[in-house]
C-alpha atoms as a PDB file:
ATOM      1  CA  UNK A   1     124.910 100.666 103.678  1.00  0.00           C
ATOM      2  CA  UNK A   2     124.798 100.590  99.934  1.00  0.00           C
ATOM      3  CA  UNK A   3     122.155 103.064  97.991  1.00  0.00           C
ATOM      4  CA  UNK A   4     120.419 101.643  95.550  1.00  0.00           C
ATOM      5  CA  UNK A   5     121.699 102.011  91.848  1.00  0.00           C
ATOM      6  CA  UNK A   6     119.164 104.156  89.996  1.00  0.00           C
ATOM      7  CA  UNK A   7     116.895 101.919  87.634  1.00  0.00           C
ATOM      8  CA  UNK A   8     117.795 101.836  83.295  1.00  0.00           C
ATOM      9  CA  UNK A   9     114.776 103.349  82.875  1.00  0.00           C
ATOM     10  CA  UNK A  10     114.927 106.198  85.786  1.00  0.00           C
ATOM     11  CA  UNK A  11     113.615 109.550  83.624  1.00  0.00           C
ATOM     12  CA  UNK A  12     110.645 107.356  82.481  1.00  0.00           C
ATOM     13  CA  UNK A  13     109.753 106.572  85.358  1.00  0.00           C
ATOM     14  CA  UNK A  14     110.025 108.834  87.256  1.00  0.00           C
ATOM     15  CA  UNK A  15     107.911 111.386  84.308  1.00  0.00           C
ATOM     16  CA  UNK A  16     105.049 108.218  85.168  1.00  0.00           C
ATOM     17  CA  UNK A  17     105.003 108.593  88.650  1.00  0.00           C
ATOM     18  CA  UNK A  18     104.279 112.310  88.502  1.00  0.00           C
ATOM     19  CA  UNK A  19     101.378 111.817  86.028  1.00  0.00           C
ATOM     20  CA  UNK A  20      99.846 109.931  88.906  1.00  0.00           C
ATOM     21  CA  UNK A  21      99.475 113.167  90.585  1.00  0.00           C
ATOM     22  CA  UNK A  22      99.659 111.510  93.948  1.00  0.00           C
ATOM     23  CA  UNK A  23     102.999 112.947  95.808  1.00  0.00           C
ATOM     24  CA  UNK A  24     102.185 114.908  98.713  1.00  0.00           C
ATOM     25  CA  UNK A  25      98.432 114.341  98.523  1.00  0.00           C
ATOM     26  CA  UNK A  26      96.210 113.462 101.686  1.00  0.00           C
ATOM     27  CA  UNK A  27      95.906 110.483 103.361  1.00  0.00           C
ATOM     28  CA  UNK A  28      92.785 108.736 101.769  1.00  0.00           C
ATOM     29  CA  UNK A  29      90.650 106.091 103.529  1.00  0.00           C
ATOM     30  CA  UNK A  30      91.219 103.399 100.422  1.00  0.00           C
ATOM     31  CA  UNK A  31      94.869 103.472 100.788  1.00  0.00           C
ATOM     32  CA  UNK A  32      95.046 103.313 104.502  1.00  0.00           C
ATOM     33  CA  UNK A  33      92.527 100.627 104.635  1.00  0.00           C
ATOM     34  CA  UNK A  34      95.076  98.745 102.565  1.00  0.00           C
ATOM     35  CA  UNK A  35      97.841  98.992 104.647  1.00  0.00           C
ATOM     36  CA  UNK A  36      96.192  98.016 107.911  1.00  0.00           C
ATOM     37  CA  UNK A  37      94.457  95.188 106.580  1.00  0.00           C
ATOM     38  CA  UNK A  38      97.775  94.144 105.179  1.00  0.00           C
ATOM     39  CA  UNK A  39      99.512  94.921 108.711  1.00  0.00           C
ATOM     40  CA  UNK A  40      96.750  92.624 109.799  1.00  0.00           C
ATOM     41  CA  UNK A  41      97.230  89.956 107.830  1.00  0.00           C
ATOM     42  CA  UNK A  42     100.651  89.431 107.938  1.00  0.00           C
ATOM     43  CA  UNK A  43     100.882  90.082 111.953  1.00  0.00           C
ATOM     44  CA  UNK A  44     103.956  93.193 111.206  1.00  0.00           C
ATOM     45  CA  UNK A  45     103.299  96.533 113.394  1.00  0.00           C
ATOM     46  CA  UNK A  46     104.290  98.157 110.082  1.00  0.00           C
ATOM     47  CA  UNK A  47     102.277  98.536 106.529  1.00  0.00           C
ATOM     48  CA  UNK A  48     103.149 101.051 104.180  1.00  0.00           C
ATOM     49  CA  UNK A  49     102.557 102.289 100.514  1.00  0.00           C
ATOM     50  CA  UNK A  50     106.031 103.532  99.566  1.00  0.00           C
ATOM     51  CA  UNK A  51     106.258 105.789  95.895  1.00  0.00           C
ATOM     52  CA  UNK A  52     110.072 106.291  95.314  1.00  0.00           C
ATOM     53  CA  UNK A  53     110.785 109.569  93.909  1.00  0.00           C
ATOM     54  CA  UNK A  54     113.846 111.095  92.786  1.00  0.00           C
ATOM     55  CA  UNK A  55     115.662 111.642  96.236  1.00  0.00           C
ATOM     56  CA  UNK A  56     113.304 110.318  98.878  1.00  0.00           C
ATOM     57  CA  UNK A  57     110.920 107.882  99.196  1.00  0.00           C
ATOM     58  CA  UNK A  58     107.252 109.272 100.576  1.00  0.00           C
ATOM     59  CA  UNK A  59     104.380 107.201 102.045  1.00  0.00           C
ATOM     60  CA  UNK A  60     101.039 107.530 100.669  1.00  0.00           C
ATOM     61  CA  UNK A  61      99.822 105.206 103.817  1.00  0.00           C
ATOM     62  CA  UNK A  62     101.618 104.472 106.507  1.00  0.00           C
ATOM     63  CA  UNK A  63     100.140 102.308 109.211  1.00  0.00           C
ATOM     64  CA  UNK A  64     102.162 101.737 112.486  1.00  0.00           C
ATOM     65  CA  UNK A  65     105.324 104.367 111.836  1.00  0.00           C
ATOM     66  CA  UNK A  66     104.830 108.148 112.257  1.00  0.00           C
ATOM     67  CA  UNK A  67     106.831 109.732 109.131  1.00  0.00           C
ATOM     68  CA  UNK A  68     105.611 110.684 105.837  1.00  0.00           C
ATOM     69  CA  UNK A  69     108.725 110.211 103.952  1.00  0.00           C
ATOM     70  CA  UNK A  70     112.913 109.219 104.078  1.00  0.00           C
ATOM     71  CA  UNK A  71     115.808 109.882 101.670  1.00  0.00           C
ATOM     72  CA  UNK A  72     115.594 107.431  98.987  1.00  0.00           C
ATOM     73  CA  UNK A  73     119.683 107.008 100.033  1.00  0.00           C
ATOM     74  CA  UNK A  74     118.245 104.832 102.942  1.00  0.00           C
ATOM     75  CA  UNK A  75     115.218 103.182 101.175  1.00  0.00           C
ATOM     76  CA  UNK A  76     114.725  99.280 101.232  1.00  0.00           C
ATOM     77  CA  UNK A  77     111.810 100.069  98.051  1.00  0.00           C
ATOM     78  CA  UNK A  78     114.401 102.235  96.043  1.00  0.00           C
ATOM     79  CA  UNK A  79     116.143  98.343  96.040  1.00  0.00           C
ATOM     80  CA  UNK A  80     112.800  96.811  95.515  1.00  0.00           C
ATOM     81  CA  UNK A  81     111.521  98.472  92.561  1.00  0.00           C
ATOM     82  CA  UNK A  82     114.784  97.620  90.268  1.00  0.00           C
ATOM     83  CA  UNK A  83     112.794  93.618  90.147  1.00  0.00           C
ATOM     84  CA  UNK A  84     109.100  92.737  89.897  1.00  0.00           C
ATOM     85  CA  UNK A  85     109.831  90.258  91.828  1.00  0.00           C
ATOM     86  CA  UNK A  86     108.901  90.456  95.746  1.00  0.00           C
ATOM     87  CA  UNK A  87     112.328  91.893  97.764  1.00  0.00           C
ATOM     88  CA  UNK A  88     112.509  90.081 100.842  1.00  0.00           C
ATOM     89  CA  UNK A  89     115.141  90.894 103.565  1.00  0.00           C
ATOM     90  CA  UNK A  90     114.704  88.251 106.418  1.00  0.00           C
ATOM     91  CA  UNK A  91     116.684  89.934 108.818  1.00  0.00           C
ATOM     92  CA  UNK A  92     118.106  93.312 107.598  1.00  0.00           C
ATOM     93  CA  UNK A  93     121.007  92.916 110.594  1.00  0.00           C
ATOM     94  CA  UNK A  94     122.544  89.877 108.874  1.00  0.00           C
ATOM     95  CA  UNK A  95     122.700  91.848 105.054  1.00  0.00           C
ATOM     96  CA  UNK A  96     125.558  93.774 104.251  1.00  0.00           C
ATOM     97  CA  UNK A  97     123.397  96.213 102.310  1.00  0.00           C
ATOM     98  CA  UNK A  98     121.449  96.976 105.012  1.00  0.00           C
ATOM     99  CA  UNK A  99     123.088  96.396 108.108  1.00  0.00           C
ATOM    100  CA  UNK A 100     124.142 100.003 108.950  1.00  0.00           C
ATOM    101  CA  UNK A 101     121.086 101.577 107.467  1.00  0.00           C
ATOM    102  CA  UNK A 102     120.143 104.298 109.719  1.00  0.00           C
ATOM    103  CA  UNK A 103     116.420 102.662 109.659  1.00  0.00           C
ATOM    104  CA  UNK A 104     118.098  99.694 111.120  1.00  0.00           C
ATOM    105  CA  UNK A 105     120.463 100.962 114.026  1.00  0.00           C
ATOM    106  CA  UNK A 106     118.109 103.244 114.921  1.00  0.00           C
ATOM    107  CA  UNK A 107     114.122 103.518 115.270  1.00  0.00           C
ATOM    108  CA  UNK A 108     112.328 102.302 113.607  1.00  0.00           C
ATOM    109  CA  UNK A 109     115.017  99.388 114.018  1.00  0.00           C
ATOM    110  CA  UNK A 110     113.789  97.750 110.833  1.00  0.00           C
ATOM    111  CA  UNK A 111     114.708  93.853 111.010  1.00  0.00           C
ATOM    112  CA  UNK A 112     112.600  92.236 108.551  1.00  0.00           C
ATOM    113  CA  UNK A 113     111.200  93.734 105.126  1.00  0.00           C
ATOM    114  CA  UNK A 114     109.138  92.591 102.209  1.00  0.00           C
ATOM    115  CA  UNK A 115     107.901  94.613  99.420  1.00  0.00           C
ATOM    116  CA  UNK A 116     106.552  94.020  95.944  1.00  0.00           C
ATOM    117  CA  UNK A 117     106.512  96.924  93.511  1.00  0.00           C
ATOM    118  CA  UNK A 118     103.687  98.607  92.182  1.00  0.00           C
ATOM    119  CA  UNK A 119     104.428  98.765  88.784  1.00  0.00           C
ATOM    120  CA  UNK A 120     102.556 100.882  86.131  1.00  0.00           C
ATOM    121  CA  UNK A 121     100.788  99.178  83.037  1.00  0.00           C
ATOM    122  CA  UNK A 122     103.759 100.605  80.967  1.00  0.00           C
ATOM    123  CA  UNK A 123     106.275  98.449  83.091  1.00  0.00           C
ATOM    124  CA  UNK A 124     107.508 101.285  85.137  1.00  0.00           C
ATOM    125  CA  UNK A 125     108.092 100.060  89.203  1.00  0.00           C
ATOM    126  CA  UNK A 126     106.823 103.359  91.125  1.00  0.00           C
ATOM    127  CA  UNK A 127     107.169 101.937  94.534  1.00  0.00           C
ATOM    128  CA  UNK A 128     106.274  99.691  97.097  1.00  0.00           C
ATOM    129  CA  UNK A 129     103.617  97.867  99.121  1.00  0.00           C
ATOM    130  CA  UNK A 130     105.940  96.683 101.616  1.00  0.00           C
ATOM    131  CA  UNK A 131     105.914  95.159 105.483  1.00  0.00           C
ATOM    132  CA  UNK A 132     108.331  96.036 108.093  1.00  0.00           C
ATOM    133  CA  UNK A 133     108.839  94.225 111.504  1.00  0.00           C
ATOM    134  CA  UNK A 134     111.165  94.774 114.477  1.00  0.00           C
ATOM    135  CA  UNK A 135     112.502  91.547 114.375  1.00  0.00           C
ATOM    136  CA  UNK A 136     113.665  88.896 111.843  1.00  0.00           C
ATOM    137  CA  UNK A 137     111.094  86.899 109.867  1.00  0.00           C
ATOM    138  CA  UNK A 138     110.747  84.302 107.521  1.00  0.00           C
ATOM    139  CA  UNK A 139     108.571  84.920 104.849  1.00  0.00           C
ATOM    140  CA  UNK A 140     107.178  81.980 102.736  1.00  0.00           C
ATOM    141  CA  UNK A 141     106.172  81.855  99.119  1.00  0.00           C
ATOM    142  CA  UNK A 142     102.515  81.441  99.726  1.00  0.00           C
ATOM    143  CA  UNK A 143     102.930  85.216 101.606  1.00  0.00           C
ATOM    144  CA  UNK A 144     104.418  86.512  98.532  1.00  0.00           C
ATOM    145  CA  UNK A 145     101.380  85.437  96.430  1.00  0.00           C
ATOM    146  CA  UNK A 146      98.835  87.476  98.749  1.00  0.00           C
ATOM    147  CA  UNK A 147     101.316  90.729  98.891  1.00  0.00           C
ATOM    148  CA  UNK A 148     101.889  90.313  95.311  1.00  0.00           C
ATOM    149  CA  UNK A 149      97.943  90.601  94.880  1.00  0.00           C
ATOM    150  CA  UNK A 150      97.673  93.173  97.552  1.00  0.00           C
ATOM    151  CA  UNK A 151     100.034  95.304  95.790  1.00  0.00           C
ATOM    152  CA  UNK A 152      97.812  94.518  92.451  1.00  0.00           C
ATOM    153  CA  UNK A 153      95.387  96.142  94.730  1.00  0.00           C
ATOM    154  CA  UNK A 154      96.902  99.140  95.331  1.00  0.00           C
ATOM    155  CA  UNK A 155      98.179  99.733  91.633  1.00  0.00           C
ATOM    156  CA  UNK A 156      94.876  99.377  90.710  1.00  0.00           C
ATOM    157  CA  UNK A 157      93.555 102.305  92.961  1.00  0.00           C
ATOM    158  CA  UNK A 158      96.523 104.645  92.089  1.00  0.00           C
ATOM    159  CA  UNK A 159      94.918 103.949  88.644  1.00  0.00           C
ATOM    160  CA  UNK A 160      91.479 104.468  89.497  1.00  0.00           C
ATOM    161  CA  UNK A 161      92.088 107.527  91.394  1.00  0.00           C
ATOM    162  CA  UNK A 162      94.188 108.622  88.553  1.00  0.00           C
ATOM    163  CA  UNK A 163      91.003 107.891  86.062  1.00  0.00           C
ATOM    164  CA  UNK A 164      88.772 109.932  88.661  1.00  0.00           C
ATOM    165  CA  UNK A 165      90.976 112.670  88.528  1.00  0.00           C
ATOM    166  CA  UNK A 166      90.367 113.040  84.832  1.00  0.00           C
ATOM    167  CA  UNK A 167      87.318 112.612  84.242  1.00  0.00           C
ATOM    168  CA  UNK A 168      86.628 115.336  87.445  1.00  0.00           C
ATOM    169  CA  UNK A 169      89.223 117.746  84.741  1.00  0.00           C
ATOM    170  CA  UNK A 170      86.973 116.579  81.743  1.00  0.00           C
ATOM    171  CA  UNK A 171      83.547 117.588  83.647  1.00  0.00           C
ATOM    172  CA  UNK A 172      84.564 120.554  84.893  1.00  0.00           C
ATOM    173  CA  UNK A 173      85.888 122.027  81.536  1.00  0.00           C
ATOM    174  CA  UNK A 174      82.164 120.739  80.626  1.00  0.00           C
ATOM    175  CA  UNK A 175      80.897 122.896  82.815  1.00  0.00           C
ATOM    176  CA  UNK A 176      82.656 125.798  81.649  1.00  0.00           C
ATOM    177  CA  UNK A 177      81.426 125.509  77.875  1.00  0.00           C
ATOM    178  CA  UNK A 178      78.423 127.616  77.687  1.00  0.00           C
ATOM    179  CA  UNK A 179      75.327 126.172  75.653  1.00  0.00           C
ATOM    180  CA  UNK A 180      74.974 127.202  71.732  1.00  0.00           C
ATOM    181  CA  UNK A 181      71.699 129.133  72.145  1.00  0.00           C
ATOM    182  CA  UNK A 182      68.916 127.984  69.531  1.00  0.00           C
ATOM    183  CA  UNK A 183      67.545 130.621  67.369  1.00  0.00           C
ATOM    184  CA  UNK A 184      64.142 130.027  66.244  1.00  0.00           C
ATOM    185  CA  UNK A 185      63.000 131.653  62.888  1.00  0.00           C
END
């Protein structure tokens, strides 16, 4: 298995991903509906919202595999986000870069992957909405347009939530001022 090189721009991006101050957060109902309506979609048993992070990978939303995280070493996204392009491995068995991955020998026995990078308004690829299956797919260009605009989707929430999170600092700093009293002559 070959790692991932790291990308040009690897400091920078990884200083934007923890300004989204979304690593090790709770699941949350927005991002999890994303991934099993994906799953859905698509017809994988595996959805997931991947942010790649200096030495692992962690899943904000996983839907169908049980882990939160994996070393970024082993990580199909840690390849994806080097392109904006969708990454596409139709069977993971029959590419030398990932035919003795650990994820593919052994469970979750990955055979099929596609992922398009969530990339930041700056141009920085964060990580993945990506699509695993047990078993070799093909994957055609008109499914790359929808997971393209899925994963539009979920950039746009890690934005949001990012935009709720400050204003929630903003008001509560508010709240601390204490009113200018009026004196009355």
């Amino acid at each position: 298995m070959s790692a991932a090189p790291l990308p040009h721009n690897e400091v920078a991006r990884l200083k934007a991903l923890k300004l989204l101050q979304v690593l090790d957060t709770a699941p949350e109902d927005a991002f999890d509906q994303i991934t099993s309506t994906t799953a859905q979609i698509f017809g994988v048993p595996i959805a997931l919202i991947s942010l790649v992070d200096a030495n692992r990978q962690w899943f904000k939303s996983c839907y169908g595999l049980s882990t939160s995280q994996t070393g970024r070493d082993e990580s199909f996204c840690a390849h994806a986000i080097l392109d904006s392009r969708p990454f596409i491995i139709p069977d993971a068995l029959q590419d030398p870069r990932f035919c003795d991955n650990i994820l593919v020998t052994n469970p979750p026995y990955i055979r099929f992957y596609a992922g398009v990078t969530l990339i930041t308004p700056e141009g920085y690829g964060l990580g993945t909405l990506c699509l695993l299956d047990t078993q070799p797919r093909s994957f055609s260009e008109a499914d790359s347009v929808r997971l393209t605009r899925l994963a539009g989707g979920v950039m746009s929430r890690l934005m949001l939530r990012l935009a709720n999170l400050s204003l929630e600092k903003i008001n509560l700093e508010m709240a601390q001022v204490r009113p200018v009293r009026e004196y009355h002559l």
